[in-house]
Structures are given as structure tokens and as C-alpha cells.
Protein backbone atom coordinates (compact mmCIF):
# COMPACT_ATOMS: atom_id res chain seq x y z
CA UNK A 1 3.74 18.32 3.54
CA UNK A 2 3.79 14.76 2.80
CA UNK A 3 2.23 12.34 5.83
CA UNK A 4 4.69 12.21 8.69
CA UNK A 5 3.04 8.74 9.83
CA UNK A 6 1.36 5.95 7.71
CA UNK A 7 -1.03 3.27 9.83
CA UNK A 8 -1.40 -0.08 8.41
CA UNK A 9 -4.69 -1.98 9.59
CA UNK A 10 -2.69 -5.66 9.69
CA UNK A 11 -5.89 -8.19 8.31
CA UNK A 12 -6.49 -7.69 5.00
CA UNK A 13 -3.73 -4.84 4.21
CA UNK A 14 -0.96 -6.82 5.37
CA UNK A 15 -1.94 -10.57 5.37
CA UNK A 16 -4.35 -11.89 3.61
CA UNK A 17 -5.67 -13.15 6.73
CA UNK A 18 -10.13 -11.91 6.28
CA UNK A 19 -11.39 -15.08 4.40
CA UNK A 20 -9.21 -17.08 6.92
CA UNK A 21 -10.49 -15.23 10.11
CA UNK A 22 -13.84 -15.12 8.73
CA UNK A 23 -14.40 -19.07 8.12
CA UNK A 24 -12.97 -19.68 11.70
CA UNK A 25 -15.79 -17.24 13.26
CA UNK A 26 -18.15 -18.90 11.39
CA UNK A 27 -16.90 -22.13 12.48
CA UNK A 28 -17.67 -21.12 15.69
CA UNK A 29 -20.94 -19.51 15.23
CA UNK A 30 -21.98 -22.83 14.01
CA UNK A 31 -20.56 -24.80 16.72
CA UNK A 32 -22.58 -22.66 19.12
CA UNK A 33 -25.76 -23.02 16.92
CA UNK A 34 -26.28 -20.27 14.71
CA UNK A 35 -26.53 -20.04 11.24
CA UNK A 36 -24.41 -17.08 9.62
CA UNK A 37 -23.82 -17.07 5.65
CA UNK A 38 -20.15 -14.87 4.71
CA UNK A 39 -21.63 -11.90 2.99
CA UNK A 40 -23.88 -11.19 6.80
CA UNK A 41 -20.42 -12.08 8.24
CA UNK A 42 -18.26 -9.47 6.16
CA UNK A 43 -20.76 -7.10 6.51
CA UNK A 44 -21.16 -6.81 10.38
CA UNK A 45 -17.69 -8.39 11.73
CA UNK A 46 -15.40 -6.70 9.20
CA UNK A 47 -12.33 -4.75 10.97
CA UNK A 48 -13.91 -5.66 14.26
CA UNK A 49 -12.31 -6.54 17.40
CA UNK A 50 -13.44 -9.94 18.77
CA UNK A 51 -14.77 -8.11 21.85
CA UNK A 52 -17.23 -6.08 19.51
CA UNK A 53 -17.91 -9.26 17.40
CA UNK A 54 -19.00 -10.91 20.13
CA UNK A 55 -21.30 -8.11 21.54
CA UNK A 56 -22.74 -7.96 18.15
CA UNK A 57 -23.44 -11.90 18.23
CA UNK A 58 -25.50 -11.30 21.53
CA UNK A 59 -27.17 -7.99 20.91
CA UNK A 60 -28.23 -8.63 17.10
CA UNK A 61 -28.08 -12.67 16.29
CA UNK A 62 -29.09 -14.03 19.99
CA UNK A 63 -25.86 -16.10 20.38
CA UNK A 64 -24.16 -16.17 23.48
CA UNK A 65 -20.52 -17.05 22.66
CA UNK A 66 -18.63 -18.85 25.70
CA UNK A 67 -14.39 -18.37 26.42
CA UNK A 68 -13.80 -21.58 25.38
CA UNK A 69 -15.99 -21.45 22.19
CA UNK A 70 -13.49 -17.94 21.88
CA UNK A 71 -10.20 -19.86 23.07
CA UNK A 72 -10.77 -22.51 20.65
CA UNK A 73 -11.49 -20.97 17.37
CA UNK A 74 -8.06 -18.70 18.58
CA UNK A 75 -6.77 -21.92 18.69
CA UNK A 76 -7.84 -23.04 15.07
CA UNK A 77 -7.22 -19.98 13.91
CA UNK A 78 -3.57 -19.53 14.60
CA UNK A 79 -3.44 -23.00 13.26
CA UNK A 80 -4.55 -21.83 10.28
CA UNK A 81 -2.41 -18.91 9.98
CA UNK A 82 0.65 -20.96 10.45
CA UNK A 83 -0.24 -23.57 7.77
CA UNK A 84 -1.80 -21.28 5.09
CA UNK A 85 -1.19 -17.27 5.83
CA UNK A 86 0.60 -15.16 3.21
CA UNK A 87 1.28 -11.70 2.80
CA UNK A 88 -0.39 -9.49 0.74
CA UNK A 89 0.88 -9.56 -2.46
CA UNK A 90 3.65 -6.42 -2.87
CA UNK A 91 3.50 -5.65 0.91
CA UNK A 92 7.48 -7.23 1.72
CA UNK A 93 8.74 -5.42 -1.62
CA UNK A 94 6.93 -2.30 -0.85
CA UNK A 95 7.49 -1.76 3.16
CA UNK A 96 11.28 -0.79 2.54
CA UNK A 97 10.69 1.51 0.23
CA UNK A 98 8.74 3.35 1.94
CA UNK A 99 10.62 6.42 3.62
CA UNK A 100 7.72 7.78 5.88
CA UNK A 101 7.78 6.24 9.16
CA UNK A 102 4.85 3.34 10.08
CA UNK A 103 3.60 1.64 12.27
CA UNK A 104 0.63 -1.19 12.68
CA UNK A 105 -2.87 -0.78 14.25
CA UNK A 106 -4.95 -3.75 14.03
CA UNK A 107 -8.45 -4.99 15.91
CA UNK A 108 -6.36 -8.16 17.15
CA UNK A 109 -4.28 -9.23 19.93
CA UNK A 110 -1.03 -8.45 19.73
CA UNK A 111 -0.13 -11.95 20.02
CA UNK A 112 -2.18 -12.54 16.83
CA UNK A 113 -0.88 -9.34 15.20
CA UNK A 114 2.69 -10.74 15.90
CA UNK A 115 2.29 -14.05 14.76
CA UNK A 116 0.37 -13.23 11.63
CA UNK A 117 3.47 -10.62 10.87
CA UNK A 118 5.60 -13.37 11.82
CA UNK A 119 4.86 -16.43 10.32
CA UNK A 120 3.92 -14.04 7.06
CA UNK A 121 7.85 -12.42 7.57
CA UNK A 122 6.85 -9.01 7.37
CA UNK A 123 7.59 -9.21 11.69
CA UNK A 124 11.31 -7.96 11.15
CA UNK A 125 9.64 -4.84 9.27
CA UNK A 126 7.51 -3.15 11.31
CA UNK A 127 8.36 -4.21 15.46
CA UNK A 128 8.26 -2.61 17.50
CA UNK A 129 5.69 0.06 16.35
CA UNK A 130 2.68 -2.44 16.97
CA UNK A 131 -0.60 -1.16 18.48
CA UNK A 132 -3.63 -3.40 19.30
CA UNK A 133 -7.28 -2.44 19.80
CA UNK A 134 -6.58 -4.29 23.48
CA UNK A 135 -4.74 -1.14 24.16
CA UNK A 136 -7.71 1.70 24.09
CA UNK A 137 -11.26 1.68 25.57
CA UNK A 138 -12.96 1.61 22.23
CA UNK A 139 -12.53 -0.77 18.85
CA UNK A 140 -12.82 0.61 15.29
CA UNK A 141 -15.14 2.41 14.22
CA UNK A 142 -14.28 4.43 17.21
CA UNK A 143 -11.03 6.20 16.61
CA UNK A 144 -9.35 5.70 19.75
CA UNK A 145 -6.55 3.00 18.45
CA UNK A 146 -5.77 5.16 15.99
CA UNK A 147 -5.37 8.24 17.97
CA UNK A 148 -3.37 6.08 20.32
CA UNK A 149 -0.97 4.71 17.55
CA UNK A 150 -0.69 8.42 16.56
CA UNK A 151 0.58 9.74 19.80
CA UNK A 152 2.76 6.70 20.60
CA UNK A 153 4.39 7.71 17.25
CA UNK A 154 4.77 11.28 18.23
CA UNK A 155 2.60 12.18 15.16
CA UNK A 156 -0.67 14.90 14.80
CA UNK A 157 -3.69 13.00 13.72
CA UNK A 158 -4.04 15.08 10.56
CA UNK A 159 -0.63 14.61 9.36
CA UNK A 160 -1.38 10.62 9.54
CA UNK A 161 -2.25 8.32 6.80
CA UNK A 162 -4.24 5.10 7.27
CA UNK A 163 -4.16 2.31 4.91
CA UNK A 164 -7.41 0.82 5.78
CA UNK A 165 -9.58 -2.21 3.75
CA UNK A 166 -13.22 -2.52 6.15
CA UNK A 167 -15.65 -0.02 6.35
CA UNK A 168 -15.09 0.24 10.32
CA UNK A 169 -11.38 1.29 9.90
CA UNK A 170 -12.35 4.03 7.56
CA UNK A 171 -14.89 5.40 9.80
CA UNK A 172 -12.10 5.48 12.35
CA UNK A 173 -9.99 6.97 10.37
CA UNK A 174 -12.50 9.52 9.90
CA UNK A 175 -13.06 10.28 13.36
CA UNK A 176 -9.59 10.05 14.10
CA UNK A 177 -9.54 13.18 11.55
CA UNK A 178 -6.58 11.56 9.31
CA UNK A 179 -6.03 10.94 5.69
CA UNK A 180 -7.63 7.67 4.97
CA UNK A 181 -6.53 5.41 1.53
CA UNK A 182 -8.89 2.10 1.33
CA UNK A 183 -7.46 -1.09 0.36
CA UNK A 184 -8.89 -3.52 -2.01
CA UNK A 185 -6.07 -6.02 -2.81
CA UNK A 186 -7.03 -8.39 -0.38
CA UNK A 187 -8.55 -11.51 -1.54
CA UNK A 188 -11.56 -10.85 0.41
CA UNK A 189 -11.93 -7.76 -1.58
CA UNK A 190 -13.75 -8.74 -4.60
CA UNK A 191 -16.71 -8.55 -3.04
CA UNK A 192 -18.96 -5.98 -5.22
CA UNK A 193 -21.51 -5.32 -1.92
CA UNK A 194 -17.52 -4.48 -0.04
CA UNK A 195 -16.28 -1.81 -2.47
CA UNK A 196 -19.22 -0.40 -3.11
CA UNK A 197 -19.42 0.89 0.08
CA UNK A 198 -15.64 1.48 0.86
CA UNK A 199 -16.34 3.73 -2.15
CA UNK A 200 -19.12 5.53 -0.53
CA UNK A 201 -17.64 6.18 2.53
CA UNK A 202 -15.10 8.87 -0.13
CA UNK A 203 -11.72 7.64 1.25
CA UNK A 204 -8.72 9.90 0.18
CA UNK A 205 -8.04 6.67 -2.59
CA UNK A 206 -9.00 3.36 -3.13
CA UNK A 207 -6.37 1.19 -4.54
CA UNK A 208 -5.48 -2.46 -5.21
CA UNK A 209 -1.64 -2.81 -5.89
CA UNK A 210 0.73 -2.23 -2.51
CA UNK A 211 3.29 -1.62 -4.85
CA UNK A 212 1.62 1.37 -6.19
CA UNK A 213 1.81 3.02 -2.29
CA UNK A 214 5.03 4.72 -2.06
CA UNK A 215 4.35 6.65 -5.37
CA UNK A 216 0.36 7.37 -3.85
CA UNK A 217 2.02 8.64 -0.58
CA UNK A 218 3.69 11.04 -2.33
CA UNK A 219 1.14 12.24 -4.58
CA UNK A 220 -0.97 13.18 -1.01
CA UNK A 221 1.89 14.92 -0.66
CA UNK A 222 1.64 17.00 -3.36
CA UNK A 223 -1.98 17.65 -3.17
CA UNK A 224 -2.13 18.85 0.28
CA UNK A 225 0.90 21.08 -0.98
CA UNK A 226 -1.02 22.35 -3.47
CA UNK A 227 -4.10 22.66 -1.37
């Protein structure tokens, strides 16, 4: 049987929101005196709730990162989104031709979630089926959102497809014991270091064009048919 539930991660599958969101953070790391080049930032932040990105920035880099350090890159950030966001490219042709049923599960708030959907105009698509990692105990890589999003959906974990584009979402994915298909459209993506390991980590499919998804979706179909 085809997937009775596709998950769409939101940054980076959706919006191309990552090399936004990742200047901002290192805006603030900067601000509160560290020193942070992108490629160390897209390598340990990637996909990450801001609760785990700020654990990391204590346990591993020694930076203690304050609320209102936090509140105001949020601040910036949504700034930034409002001025300079845009979906990624295919994503508002492709969502309504997609016939399985979706929903979003991102690391954000779901106040960011809903303004990046919103200020993008992908919003109207996908409310209400919006699921943040504020929800579970646990951020990506642990697969708790997912399995959330899943049962909120009334869908079994192995019938579900994610659309994922950071290593921690696949590994979710993974755990969450659902199809995974990694995403490298974004414009964040080009990143050699990036798909090299999205490639490692043997995804169901990597692929670059959102239009391409409905037709990919139902070649998983067929496979697990034939499998």
C-alpha cells in the first residue's frame, strides 16, 4: 500500500528558512561571545530544537545562552522571515496535488511554524495538522514528534512517510520506524559535507525537485507492493 500519512519537517522542506535561521543563531552566538563558523553550525544545530541547540552550546562550546539573548534573536528572526522568507521552490504547486493526507512536524514553535507557513502562504494548506517538537519530551533525533504527529493523524508509524532535509530528522525518522525520503532542494543544501552524509544515513530517496513528490510517493507505493 501506498503511505497513508506523509510528514513534512517545515525548515528547509517547506521554507527555505536554514541559511536564515542559521545566520540569526550565529548572530547570537556572537553577541554572547563565541565564535562559530556555518559549516560547525550546520553540522551540530541542523533540525534541532532551540532547547537542544542551546544544551549543545553549554555542554560542547562553553556558552551559556540567556532568555533574552533567546527572545531577541526570535525577535530578529521572525523579522527576517517576514521581510525575506519564501517557499521552497514547487512546494505551493505540489501540496494540492498530493492525495495522501499530511501533516507538519517541525523542531520550532508553533508560533514560528505558523508564521513561517504564513507569511510563505503555504498556512491555508496544511492547518490544522501542525505538530511542534514543544509538544513531546524529546527533539529530533529522538522520534517522539514524529510518533506523536503519527498518532494525532490516526496513522501506524510504518505506513508514514517523512520528507526530511537534516541528518537529525532522518535519524528520527528511523527510530520512529517510518519511510524516510531526504530533501536536498533547500538552498542550504548544496553543501557537499550535508549530502554526503544525508546519503549515508540510506534514506528511502534523496531528491531535489518538490515537484517530483507526488509521482515518488507513488512509486513507494509500488515498491512496498511489490515487496
Amino acid at each position: 500500500m501506498a503511505p497513508e500519512l506523509v510528514i513534512f519537517d517545515c525548515d528547509g522542506v517547506l521554507v527555505d528558512s536554514e541559511g536564515l535561521s542559521v545566520s540569526a543563531l550565529l548572530g547570537m552566538i556572537k553577541l554572547a561571545g563565541g565564535t562559530i563558523d556555518e559549516d560547525t553550525a550546520y553540522e551540530h544545530f541542523l533540525g534541532k530544537s532551540m532547547k537542544s541547540v542551546r544544551e549543545i552550546l553549554g555542554r560542547d562550546f562553553g556558552l551559556d545562552i540567556t532568555d533574552r539573548q533567546l527572545t531577541e534573536m526570535r525577535v530578529e528572526l521572525m523579522r527576517r522571515f517576514r521581510e525575506e522568507l519564501k517557499p521552497v521552490a514547487g512546494v505551493r504547486e505540489m501540496l494540492p496535488r498530493l492525495v495522501t493526507p499530511c501533516c507538519v512536524a517541525s523542531s520550532g514553535t508553533l508560533d514560528r511554524i505558523r508564521h513561517a507557513l504564513d507569511v510563505t502562504g503555504l498556512l491555508g494548506l496544511l492547518e490544522p495538522h501542525l505538530f511542534s517538537a514543544a509538544m513531546v519530551a524529546r527533539g529530533k533525533p529522538a522520534p517522539d514528534l514524529f510518533l506523536h504527529a503519527a498518532k494525532a493523524m490516526g496513522a501506524e508509524p510504518q505506513n508514514c512517510l517523512v520528507i526530511e532535509d537534516s541528518p537529525a530528522g532522518v535519524e528520527a525518522a528511523r527510530a520512529a520506524g517510518m519511510h524516510i525520503f531526504a530533501f536536498t532542494g533547500g538552498s542550504h543544501a548544496g553543501q557537499p559535507a550535508l549530502k554526503a552524509r544525508l546519503a549515508s544515513m540510506q534514506p528511502d530517496f534523496i531528491f531535489a525537485d518538490m515537484l517530483q513528490l507526488p509521482d515518488l510517493i507513488a512509486g513507494l507505493g509500488a515498491r512496498v507492493r511489490a515487496s
